[in-house]
N, C-alpha and C. Protein backbone atom coordinates (compact mmCIF):
# COMPACT_ATOMS: atom_id res chain seq x y z
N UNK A 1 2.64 8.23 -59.04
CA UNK A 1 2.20 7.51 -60.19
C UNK A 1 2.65 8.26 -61.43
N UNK A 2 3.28 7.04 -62.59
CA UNK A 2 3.50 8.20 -63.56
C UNK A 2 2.42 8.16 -64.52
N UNK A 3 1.87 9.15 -65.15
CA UNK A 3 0.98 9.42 -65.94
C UNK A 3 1.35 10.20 -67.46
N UNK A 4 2.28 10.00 -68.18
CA UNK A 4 2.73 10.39 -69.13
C UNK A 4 3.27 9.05 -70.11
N UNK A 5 3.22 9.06 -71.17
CA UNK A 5 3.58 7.71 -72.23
C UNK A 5 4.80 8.51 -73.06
N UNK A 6 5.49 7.39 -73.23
CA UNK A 6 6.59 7.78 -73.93
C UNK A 6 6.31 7.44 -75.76
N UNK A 7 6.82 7.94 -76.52
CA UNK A 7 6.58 7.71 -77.81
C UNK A 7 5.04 7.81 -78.56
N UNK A 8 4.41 8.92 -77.72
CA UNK A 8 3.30 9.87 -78.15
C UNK A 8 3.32 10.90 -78.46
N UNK A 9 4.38 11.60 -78.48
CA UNK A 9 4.38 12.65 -79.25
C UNK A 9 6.31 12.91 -79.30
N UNK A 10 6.77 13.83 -80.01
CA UNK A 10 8.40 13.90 -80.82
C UNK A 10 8.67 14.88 -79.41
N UNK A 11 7.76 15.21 -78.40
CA UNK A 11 8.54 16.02 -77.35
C UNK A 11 8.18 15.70 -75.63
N UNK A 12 8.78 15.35 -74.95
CA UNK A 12 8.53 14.36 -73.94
C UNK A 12 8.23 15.80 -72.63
N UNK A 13 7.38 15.94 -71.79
CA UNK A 13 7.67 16.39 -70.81
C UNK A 13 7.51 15.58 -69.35
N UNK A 14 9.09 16.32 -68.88
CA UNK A 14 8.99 15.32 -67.73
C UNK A 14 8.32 16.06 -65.83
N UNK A 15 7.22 15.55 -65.33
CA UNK A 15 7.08 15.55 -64.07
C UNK A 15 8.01 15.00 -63.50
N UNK A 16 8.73 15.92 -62.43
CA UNK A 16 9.39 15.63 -61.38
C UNK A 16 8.85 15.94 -59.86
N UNK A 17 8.56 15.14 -58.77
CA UNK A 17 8.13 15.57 -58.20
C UNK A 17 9.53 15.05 -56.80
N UNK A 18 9.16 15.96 -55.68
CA UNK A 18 10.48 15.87 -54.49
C UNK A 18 9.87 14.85 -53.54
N UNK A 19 10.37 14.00 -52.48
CA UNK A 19 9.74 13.08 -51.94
C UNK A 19 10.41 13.03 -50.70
N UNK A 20 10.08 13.19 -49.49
CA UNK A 20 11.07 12.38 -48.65
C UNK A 20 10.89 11.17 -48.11
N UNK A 21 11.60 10.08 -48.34
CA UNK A 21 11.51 9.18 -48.20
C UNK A 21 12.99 8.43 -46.44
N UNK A 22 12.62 7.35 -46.06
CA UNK A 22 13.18 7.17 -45.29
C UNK A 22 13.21 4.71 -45.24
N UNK A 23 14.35 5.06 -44.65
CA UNK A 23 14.55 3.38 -44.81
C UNK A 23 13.46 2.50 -44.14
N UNK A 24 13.18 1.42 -45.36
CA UNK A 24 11.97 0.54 -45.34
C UNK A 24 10.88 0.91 -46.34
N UNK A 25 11.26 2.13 -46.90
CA UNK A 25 9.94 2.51 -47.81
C UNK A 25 10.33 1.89 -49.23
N UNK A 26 9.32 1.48 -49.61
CA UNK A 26 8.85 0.68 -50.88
C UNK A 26 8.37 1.68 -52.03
N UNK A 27 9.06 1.92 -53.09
CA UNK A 27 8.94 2.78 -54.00
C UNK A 27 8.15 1.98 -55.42
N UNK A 28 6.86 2.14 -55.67
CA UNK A 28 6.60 0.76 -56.58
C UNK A 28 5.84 1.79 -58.25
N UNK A 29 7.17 1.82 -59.27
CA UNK A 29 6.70 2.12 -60.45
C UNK A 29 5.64 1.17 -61.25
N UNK A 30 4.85 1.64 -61.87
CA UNK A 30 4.05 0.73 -62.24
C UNK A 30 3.15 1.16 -63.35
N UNK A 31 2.89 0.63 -64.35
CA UNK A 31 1.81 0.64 -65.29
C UNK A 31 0.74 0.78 -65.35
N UNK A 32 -0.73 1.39 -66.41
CA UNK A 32 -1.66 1.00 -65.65
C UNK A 32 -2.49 -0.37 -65.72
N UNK A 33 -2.00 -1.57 -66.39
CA UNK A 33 -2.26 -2.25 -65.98
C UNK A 33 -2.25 -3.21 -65.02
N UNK A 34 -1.05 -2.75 -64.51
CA UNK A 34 -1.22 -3.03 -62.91
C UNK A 34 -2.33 -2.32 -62.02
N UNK A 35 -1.78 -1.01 -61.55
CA UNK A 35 -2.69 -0.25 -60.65
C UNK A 35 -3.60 0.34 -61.27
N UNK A 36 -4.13 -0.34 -62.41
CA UNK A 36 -5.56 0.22 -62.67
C UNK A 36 -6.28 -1.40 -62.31
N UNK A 37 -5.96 -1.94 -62.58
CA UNK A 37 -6.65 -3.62 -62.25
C UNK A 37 -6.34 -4.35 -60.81
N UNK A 38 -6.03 -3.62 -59.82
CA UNK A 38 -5.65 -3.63 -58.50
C UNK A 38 -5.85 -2.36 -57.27
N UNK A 39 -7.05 -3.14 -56.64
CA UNK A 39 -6.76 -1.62 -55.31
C UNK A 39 -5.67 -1.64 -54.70
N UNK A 40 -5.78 -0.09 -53.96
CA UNK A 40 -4.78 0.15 -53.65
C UNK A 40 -4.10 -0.57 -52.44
N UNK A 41 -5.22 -0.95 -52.16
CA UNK A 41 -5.09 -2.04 -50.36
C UNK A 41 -4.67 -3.54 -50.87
N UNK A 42 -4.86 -3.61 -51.64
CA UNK A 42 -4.47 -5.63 -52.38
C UNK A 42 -2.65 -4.95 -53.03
N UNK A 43 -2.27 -3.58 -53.43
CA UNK A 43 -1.31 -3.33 -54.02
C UNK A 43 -0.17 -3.00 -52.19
N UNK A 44 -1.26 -2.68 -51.48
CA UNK A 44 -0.12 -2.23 -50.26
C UNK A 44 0.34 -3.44 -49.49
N UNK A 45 -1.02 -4.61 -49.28
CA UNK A 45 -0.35 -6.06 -49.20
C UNK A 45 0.29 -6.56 -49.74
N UNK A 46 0.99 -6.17 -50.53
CA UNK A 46 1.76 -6.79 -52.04
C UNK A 46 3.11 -5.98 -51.62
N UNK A 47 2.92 -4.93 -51.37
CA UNK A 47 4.59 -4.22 -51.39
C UNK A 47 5.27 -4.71 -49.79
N UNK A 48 4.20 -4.78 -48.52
CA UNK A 48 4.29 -5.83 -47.21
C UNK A 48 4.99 -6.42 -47.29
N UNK A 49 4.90 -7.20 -48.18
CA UNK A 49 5.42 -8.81 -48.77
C UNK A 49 6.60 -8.84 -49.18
N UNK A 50 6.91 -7.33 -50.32
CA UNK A 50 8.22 -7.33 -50.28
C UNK A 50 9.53 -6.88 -49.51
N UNK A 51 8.57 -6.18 -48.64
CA UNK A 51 9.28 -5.65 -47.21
C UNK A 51 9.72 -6.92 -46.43
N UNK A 52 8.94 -7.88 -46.36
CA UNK A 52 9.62 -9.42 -45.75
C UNK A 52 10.37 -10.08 -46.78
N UNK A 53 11.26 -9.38 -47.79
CA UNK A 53 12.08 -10.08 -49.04
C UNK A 53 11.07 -11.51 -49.27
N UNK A 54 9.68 -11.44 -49.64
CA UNK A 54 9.34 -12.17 -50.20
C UNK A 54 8.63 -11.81 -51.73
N UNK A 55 9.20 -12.75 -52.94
CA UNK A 55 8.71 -12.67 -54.06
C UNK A 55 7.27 -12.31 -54.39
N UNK A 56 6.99 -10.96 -54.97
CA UNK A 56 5.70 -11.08 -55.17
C UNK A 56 5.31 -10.54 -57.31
N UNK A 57 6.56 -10.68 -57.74
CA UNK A 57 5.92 -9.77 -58.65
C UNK A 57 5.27 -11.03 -59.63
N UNK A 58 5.28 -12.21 -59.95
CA UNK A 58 4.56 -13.08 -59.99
C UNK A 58 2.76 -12.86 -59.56
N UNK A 59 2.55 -13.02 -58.39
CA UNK A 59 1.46 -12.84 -57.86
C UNK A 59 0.84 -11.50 -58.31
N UNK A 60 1.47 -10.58 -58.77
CA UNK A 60 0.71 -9.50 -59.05
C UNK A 60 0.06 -9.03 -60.11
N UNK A 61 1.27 -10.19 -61.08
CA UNK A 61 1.21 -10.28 -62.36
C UNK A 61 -0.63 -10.74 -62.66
N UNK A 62 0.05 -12.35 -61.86
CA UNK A 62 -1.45 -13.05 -61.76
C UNK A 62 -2.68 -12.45 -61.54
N UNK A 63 -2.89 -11.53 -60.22
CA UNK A 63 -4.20 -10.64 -59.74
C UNK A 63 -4.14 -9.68 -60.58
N UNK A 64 -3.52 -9.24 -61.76
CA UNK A 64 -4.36 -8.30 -62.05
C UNK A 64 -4.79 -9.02 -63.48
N UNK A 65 -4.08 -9.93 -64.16
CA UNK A 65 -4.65 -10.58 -65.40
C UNK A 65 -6.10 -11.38 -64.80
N UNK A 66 -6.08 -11.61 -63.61
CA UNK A 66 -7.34 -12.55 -62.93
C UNK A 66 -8.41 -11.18 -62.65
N UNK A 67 -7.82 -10.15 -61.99
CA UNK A 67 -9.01 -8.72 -62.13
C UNK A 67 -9.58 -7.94 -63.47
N UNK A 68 -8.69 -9.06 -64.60
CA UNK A 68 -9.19 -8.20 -65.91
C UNK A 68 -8.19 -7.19 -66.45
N UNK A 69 -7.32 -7.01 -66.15
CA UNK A 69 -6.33 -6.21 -67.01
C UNK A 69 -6.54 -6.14 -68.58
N UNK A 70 -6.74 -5.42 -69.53
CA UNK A 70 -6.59 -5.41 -70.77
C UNK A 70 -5.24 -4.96 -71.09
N UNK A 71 -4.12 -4.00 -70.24
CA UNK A 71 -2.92 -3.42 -70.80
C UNK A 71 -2.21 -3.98 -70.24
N UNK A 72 -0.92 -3.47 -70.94
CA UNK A 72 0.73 -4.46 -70.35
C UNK A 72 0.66 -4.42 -69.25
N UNK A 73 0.97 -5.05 -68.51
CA UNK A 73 1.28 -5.14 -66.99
C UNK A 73 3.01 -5.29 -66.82
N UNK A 74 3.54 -3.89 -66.44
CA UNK A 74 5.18 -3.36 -66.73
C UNK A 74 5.32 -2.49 -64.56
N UNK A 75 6.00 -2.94 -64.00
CA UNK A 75 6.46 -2.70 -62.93
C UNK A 75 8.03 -2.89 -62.16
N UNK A 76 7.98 -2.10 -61.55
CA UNK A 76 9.48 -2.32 -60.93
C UNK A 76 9.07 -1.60 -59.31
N UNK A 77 9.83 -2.54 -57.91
CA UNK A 77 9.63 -2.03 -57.02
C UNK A 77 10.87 -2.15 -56.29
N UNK A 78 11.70 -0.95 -55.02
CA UNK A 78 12.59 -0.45 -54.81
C UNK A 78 12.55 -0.45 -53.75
N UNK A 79 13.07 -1.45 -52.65
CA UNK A 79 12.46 -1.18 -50.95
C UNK A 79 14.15 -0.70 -50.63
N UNK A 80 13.82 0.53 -49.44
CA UNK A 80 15.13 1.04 -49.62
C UNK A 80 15.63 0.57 -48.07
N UNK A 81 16.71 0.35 -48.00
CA UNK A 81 17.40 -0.13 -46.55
C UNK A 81 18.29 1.09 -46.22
N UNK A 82 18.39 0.83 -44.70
CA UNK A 82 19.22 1.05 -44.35
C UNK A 82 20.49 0.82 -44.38
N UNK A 83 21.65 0.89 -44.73
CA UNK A 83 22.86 -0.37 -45.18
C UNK A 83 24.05 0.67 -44.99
């Protein structure tokens, strides 16, 4: 999760963290008005979904403006293949 805002202060520091990751995993950046207005279990059925190349960022949009979101709701998700 990233937890730092950009254009809060004139000097940015960046967390990097190492990951190993492997094909089929779903990498999902996200705002907190997404994953603050969504558990984490309604957010892991959601990335499922895109593992079956089905459209979900619509629907997520929707559940979290329907759970009450007050902030932007800004995401991007990355399912990685084998290829």
């Amino acid at each position: 999760m990233l937890s730092k805002a950009l254009g809060v202060s004139n000097q940015v520091q960046v967390d990097c963290i190492c990951q190993t990751v492997q094909a089929l995993d779903i990498l999902l950046l996200s705002t907190d008005g997404l994953h603050d207005s969504l558990s984490k279990e309604s957010l892991i059925m959601s990335l499922l979904q895109i593992a079956k190349d089905q459209p979900v960022a619509y629907q997520l949009v929707e559940q979290s403006i329907t759970a009450g979101s007050k902030d932007n709701i800004t995401f991007g998700s990355i399912l990685l293949r084998n290829e």
